[in-house]
C-alpha atoms as a PDB file:
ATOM      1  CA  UNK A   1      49.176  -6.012   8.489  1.00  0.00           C
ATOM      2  CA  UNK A   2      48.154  -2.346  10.041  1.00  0.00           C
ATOM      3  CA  UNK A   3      48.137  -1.081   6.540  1.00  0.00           C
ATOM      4  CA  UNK A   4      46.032  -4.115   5.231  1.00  0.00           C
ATOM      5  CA  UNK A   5      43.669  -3.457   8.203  1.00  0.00           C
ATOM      6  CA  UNK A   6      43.643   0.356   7.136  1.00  0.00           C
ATOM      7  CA  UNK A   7      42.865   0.030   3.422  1.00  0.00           C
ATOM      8  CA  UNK A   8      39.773  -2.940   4.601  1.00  0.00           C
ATOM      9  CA  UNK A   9      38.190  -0.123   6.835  1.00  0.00           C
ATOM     10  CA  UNK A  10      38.681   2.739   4.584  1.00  0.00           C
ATOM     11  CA  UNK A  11      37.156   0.322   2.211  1.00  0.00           C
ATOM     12  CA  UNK A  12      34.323  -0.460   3.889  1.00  0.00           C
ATOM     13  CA  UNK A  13      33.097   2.669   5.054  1.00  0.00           C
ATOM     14  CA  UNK A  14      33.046   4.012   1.800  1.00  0.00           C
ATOM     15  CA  UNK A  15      30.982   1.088   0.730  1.00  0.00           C
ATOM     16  CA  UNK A  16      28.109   2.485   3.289  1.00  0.00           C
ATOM     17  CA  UNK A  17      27.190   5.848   2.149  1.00  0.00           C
ATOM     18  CA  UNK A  18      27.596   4.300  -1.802  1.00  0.00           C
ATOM     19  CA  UNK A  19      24.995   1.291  -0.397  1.00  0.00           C
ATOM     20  CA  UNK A  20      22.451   4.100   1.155  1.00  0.00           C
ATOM     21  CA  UNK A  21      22.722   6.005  -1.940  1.00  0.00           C
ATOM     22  CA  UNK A  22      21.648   3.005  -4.151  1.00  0.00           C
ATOM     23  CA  UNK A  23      18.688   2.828  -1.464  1.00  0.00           C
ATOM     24  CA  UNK A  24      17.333   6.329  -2.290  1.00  0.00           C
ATOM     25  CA  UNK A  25      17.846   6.514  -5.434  1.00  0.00           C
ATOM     26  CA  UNK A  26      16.011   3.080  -6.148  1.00  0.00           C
ATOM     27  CA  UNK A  27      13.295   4.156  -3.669  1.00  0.00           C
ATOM     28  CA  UNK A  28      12.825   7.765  -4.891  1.00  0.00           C
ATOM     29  CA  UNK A  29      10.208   6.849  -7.873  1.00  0.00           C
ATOM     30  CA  UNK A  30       8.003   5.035  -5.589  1.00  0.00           C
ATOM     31  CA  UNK A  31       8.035   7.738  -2.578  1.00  0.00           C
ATOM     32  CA  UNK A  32       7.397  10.452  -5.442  1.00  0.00           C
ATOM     33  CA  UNK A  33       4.422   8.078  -6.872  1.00  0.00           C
ATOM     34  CA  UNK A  34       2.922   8.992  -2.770  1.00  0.00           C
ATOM     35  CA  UNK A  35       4.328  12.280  -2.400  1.00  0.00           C
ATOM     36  CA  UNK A  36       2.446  13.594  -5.658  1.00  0.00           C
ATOM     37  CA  UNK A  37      -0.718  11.355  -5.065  1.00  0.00           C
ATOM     38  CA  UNK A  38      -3.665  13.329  -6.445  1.00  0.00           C
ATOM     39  CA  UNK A  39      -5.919  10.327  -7.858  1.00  0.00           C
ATOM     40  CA  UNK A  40      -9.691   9.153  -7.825  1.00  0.00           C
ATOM     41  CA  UNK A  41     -10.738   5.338  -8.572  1.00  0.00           C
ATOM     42  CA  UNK A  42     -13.339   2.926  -8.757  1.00  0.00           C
ATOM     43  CA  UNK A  43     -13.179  -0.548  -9.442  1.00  0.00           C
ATOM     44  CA  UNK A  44     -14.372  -3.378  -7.380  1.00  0.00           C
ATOM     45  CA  UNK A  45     -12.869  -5.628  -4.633  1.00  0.00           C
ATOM     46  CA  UNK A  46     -13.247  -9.306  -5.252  1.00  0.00           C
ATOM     47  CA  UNK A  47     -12.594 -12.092  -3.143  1.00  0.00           C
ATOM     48  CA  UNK A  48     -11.930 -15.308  -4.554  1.00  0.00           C
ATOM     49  CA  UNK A  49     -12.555 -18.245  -2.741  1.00  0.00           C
ATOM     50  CA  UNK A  50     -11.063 -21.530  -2.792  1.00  0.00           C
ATOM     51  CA  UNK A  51     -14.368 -23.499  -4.773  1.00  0.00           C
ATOM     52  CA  UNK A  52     -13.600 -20.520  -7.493  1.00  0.00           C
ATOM     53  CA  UNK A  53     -16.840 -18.895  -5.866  1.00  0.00           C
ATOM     54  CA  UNK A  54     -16.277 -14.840  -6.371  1.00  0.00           C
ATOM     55  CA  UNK A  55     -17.600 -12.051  -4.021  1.00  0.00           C
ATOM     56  CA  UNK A  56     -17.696  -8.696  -5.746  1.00  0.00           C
ATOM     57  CA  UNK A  57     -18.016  -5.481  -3.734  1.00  0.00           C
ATOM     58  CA  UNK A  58     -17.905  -1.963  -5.520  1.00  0.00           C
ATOM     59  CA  UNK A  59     -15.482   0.099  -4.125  1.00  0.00           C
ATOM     60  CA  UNK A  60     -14.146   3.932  -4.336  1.00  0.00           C
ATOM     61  CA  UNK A  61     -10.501   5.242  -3.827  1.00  0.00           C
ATOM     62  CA  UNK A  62      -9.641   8.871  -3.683  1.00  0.00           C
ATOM     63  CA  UNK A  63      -5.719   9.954  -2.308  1.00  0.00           C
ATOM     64  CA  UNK A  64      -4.110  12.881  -1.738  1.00  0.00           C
ATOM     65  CA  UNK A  65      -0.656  13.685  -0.656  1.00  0.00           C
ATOM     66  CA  UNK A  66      -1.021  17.148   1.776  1.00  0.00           C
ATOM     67  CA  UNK A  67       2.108  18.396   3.385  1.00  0.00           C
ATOM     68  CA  UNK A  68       3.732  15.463   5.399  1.00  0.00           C
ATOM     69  CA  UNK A  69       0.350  13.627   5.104  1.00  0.00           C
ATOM     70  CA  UNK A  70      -1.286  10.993   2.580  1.00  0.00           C
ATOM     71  CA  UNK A  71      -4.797  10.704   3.013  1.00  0.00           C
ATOM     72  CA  UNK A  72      -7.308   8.037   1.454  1.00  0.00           C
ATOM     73  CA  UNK A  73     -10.692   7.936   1.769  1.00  0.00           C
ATOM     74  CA  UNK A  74     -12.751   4.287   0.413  1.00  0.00           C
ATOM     75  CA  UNK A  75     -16.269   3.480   0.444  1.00  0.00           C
ATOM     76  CA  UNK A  76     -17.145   0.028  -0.043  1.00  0.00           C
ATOM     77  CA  UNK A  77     -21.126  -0.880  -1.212  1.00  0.00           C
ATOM     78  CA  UNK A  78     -22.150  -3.362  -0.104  1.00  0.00           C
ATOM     79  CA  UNK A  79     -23.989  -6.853  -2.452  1.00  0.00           C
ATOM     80  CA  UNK A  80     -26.941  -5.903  -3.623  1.00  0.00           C
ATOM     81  CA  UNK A  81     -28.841  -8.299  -0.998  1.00  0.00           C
ATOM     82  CA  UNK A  82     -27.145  -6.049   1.726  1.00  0.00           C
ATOM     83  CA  UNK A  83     -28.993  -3.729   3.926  1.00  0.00           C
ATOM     84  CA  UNK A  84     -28.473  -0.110   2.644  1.00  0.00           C
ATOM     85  CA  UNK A  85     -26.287   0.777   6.302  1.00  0.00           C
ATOM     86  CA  UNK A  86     -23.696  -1.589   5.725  1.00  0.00           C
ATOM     87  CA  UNK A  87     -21.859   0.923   2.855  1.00  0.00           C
ATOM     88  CA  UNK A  88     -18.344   1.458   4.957  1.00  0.00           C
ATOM     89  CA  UNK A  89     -16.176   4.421   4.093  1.00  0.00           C
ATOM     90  CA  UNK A  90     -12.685   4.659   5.953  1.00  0.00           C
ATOM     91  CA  UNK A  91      -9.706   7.139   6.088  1.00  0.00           C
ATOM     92  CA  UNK A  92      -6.496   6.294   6.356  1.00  0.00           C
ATOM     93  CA  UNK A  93      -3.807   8.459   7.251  1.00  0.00           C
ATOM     94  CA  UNK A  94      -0.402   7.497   6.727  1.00  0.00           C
ATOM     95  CA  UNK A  95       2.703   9.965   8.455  1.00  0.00           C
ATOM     96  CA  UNK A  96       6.081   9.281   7.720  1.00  0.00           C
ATOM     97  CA  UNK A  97       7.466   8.139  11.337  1.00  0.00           C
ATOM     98  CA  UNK A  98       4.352   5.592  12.017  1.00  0.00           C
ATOM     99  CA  UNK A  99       1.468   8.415  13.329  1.00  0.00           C
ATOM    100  CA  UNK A 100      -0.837   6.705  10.816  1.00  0.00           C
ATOM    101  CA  UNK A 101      -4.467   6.468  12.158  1.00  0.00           C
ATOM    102  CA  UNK A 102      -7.853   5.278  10.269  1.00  0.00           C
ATOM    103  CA  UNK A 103     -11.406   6.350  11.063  1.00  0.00           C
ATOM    104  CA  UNK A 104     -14.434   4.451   9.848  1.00  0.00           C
ATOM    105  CA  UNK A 105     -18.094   5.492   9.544  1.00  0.00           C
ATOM    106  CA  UNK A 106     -21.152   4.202   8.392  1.00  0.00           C
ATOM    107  CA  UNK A 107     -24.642   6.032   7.299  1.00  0.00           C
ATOM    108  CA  UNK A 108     -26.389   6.682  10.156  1.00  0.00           C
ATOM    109  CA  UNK A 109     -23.392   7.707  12.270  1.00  0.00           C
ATOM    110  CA  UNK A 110     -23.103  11.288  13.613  1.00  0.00           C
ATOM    111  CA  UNK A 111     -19.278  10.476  13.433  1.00  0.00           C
ATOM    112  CA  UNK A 112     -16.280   8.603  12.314  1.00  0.00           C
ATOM    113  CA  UNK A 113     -14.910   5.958  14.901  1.00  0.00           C
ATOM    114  CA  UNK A 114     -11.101   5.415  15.339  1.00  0.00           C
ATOM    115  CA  UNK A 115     -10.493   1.531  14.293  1.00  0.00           C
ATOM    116  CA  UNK A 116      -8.308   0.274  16.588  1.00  0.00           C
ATOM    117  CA  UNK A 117      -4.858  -0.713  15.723  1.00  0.00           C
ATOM    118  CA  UNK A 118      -5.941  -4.912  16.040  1.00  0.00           C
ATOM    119  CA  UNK A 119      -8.309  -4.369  13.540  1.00  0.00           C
ATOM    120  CA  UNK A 120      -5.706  -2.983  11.100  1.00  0.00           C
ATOM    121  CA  UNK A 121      -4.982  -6.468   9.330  1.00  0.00           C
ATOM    122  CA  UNK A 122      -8.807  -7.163   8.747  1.00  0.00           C
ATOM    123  CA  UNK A 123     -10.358  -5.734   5.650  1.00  0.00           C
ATOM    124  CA  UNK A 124     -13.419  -5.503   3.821  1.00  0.00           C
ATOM    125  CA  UNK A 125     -13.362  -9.046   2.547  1.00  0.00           C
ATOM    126  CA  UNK A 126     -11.011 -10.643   5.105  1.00  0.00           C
ATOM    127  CA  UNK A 127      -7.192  -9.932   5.859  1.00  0.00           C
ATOM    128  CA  UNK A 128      -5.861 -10.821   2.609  1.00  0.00           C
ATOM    129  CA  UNK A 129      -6.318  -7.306   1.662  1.00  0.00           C
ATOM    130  CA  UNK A 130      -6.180  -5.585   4.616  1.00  0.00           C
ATOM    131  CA  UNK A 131      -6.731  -1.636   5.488  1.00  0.00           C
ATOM    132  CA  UNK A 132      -3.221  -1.431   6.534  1.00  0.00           C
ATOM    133  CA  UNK A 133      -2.558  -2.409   2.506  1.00  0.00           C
ATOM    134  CA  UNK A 134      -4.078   0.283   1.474  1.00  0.00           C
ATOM    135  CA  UNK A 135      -0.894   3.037   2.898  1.00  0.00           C
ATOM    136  CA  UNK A 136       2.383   2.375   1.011  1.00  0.00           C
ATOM    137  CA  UNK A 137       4.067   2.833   4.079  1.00  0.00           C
ATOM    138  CA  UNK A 138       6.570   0.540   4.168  1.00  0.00           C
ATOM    139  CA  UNK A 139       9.016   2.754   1.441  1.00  0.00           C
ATOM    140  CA  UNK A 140       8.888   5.742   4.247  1.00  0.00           C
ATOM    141  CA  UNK A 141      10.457   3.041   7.125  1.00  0.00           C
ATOM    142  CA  UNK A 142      14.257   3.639   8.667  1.00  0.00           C
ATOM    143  CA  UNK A 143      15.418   0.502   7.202  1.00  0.00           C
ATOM    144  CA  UNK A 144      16.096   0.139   3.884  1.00  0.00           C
ATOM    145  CA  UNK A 145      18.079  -2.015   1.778  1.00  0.00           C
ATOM    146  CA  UNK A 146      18.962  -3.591  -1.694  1.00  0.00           C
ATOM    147  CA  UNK A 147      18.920  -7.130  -1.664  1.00  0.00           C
ATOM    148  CA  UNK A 148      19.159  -8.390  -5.434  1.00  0.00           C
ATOM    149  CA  UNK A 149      18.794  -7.590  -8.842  1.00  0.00           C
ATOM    150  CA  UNK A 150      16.407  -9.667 -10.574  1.00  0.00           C
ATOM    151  CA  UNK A 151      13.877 -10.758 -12.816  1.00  0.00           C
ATOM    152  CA  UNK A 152      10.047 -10.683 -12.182  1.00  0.00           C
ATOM    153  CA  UNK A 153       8.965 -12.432 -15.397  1.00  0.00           C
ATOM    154  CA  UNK A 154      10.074  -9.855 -18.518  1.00  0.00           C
ATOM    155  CA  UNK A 155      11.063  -7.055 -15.926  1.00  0.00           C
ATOM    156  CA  UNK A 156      14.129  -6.365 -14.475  1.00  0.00           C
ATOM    157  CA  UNK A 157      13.927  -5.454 -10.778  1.00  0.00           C
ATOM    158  CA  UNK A 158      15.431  -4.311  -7.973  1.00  0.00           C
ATOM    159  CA  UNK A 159      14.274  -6.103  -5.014  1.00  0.00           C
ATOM    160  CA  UNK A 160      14.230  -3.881  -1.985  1.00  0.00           C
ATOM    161  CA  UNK A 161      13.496  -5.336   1.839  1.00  0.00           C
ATOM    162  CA  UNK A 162      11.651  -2.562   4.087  1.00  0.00           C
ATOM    163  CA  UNK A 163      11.873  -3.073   7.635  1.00  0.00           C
ATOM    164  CA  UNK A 164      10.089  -0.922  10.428  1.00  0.00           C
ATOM    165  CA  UNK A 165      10.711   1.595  12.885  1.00  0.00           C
ATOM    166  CA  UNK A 166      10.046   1.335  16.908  1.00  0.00           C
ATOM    167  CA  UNK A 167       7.259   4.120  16.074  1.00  0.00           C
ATOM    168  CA  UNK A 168       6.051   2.407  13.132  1.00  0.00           C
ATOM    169  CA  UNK A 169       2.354   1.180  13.588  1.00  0.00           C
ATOM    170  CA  UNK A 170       1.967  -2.115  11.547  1.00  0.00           C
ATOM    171  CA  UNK A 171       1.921  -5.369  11.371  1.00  0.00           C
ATOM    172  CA  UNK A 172       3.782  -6.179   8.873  1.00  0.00           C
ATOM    173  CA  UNK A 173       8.020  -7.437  10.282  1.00  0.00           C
ATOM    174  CA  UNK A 174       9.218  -7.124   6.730  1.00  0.00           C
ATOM    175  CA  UNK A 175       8.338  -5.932   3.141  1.00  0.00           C
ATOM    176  CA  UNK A 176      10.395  -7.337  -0.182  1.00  0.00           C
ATOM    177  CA  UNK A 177       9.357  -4.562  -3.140  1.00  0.00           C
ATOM    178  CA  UNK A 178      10.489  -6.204  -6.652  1.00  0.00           C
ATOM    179  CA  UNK A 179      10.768  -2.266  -8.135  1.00  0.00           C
ATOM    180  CA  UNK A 180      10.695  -2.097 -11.867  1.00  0.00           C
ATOM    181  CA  UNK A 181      13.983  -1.195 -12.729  1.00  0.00           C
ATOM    182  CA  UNK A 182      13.273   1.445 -15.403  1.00  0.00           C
ATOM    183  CA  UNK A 183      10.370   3.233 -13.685  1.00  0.00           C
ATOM    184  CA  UNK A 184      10.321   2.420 -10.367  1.00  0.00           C
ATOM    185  CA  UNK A 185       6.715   0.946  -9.749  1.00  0.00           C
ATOM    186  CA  UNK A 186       6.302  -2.549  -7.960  1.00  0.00           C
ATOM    187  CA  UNK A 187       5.175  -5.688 -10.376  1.00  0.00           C
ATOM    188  CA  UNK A 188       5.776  -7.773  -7.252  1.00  0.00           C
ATOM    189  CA  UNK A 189       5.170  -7.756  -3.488  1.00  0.00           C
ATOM    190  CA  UNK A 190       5.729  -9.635  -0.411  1.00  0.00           C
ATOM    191  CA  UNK A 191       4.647  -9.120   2.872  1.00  0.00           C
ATOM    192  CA  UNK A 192       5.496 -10.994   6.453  1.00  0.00           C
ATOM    193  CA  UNK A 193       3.509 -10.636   9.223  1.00  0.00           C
ATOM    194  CA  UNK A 194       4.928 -10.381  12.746  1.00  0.00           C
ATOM    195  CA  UNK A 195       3.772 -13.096  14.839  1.00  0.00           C
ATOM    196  CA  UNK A 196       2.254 -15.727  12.638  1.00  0.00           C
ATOM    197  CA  UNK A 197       5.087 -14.931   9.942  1.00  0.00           C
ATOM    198  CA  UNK A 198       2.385 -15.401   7.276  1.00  0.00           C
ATOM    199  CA  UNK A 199       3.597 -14.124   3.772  1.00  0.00           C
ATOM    200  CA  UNK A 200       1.161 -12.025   1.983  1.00  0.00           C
ATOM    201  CA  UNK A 201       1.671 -11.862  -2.011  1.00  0.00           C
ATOM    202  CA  UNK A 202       0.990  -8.946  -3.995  1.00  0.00           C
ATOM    203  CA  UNK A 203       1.345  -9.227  -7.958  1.00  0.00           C
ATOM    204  CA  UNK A 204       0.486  -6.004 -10.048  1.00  0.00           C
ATOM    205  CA  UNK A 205      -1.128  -6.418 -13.668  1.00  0.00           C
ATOM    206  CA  UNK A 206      -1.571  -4.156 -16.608  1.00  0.00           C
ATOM    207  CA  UNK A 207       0.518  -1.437 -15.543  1.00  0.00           C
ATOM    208  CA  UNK A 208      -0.477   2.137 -17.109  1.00  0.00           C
ATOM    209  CA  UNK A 209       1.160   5.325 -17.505  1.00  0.00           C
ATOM    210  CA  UNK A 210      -1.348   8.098 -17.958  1.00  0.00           C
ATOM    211  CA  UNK A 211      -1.428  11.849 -17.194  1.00  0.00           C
ATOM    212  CA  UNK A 212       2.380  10.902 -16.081  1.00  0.00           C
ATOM    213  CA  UNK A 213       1.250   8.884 -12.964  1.00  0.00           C
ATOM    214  CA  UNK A 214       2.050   5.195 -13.321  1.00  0.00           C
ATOM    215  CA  UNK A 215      -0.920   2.721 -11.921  1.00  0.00           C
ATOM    216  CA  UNK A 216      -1.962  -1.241 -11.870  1.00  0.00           C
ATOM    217  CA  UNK A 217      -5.543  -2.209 -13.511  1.00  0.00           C
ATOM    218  CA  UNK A 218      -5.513  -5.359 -11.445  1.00  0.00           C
ATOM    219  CA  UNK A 219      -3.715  -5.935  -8.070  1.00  0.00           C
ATOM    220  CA  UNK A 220      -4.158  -9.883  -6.782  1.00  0.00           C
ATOM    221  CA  UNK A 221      -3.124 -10.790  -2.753  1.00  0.00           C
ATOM    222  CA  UNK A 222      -2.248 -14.458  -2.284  1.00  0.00           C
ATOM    223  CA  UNK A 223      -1.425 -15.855   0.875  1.00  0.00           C
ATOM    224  CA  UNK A 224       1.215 -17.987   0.498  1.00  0.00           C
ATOM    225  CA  UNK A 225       0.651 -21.794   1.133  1.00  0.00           C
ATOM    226  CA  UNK A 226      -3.138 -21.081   0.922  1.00  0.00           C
ATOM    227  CA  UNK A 227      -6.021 -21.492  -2.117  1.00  0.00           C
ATOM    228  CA  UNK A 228      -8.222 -18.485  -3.285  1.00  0.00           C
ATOM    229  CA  UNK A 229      -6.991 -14.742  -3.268  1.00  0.00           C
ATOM    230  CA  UNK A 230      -8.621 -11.328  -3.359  1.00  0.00           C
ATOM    231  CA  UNK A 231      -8.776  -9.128  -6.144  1.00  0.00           C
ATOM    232  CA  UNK A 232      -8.678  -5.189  -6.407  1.00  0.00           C
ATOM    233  CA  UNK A 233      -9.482  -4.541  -9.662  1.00  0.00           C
ATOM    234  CA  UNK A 234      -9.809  -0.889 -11.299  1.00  0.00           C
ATOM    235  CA  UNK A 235     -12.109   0.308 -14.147  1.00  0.00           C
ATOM    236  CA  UNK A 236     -11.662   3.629 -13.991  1.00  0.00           C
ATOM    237  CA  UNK A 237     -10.324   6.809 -12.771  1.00  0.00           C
ATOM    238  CA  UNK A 238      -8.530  10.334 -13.079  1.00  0.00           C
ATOM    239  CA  UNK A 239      -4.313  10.669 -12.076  1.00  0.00           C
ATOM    240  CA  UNK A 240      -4.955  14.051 -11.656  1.00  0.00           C
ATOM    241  CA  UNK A 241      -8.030  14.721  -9.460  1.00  0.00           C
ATOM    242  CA  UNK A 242      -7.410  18.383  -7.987  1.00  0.00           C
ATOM    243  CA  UNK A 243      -8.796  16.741  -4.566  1.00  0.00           C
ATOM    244  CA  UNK A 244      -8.699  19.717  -1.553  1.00  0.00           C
ATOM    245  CA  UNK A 245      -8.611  19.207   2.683  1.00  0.00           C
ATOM    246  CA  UNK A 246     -12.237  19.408   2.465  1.00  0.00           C
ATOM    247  CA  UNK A 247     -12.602  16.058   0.294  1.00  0.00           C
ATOM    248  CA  UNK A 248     -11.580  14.070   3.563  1.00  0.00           C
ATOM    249  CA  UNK A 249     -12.980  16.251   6.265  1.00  0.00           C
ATOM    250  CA  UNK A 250     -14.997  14.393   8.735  1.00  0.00           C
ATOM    251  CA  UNK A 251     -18.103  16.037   8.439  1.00  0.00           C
ATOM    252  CA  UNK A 252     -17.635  14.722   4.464  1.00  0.00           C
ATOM    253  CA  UNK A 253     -16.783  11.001   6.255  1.00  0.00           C
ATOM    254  CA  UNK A 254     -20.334  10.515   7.679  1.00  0.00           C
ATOM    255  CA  UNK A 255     -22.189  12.409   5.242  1.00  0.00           C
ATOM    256  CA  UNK A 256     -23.746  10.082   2.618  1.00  0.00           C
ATOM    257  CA  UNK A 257     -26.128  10.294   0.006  1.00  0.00           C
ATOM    258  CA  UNK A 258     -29.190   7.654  -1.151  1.00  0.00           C
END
């Protein structure tokens, strides 16, 4: 019985480090995807409602990954009935270890406002696209594990649930990645929120592999249970957009042009 007992602990202990190397090494494509980040976008952020009525705003992404820091900086136009003021731009920094922060500004404003951590889960067309969506943050969290091996329509995937830190600043309790097996990049997403536990569902379309970055054309958020969705749709843009500190300095935040 003592040797039994032996060989079954033996046996599982070596099972952990083999489990948390399956976790990197699954994982490692998509951290690299933020850790290399170098991109500029534009497309346009729709919001589908549940008559099939669409609102369309423009929108423009640029990222960059700076040592230990990924930055993104949006500006959303408004409709063209909007007052010129209401164009938005917001940073979002995202810090391995949860000391993410975003700022917001608008023209007219002699400087960028820290939006507080409630406001997090809004967005620019409502909270099924949220700011917080915008930061891939949950493949940077402590916990980490393999659940499955699946498929996601054609694609073989390895589903991998992401749970937060103590220090982690979301509102998210739990994220389920399906990973493309072969290269790594998400075709499917889900999201649960803490307190409502509200699951948020995020399927990827047209995937693309150019200047060796891969990227979705379309990315569509359903909330599960619920009619309509929101869009984020991208026309166009450059994987390799040489983008320096000064790109998302504050002073470049609030400064905007007619």
């Amino acid at each position: 019985m003592r040797l039994l007992s032996a060989a079954l602990a033996t046996t599982l202990l070596l099972s952990i480090p083999a489990k948390a190397a399956d976790v990197h090494k699954v994982l490692a494509p998509a951290r690299q995807l933020v850790e290399t980040a170098d991109y500029r976008a534009s497309g346009h952020l729709i919001r589908v409602l549940a008559n099939g009525n669409r609102i369309s705003l423009p929108i423009t992404i640029k990222a960059h990954w700076f040592p230990g820091v990924l930055r993104v900086l949006m500006e959303i136009a408004p409709p063209p009935e909007a007052p010129h003021n209401a164009r938005t731009r917001i940073l979002l920094e995202m810090r391995p270890g949860g000391r993410n922060s975003i700022l917001i500004a608008h023209p007219g404003d002699k400087a960028p406002a820290s939006l507080l951590f409630d406001k997090w889960s809004d967005g620019p067309l409502g909270s099924e696209f949220s700011y917080e969506d915008f930061l891939e943050e949950q493949y940077f969290w402590p916990g980490q594990t393999v659940v499955e091996e699946t498929k996601f329509g054609a694609r073989d995937c390895d589903v991998v649930k992401s749970t937060p830190g103590v220090t982690d600043r979301t509102h998210y309790s739990e994220v389920r990645s399906w990973l493309d097996h072969g290269i790594g990049y998400p075709v499917y997403v889900e999201k649960t929120q803490k307190e409502s536990g509200i699951v948020k569902e995020f399927t990827y379309f047209g995937l693309r592999h150019e200047g060796g970055v891969w990227s979705a054309h379309q990315v569509e958020v359903k909330v599960h249970g619920r009619d309509g969705s929101t869009l984020l749709i991208i026309d166009r843009g450059s994987a390799k957009a040489h983008l320096t500190l000064g790109d998302f300095s504050p002073s470049h935040l609030t400064h905007f042009q007619d």
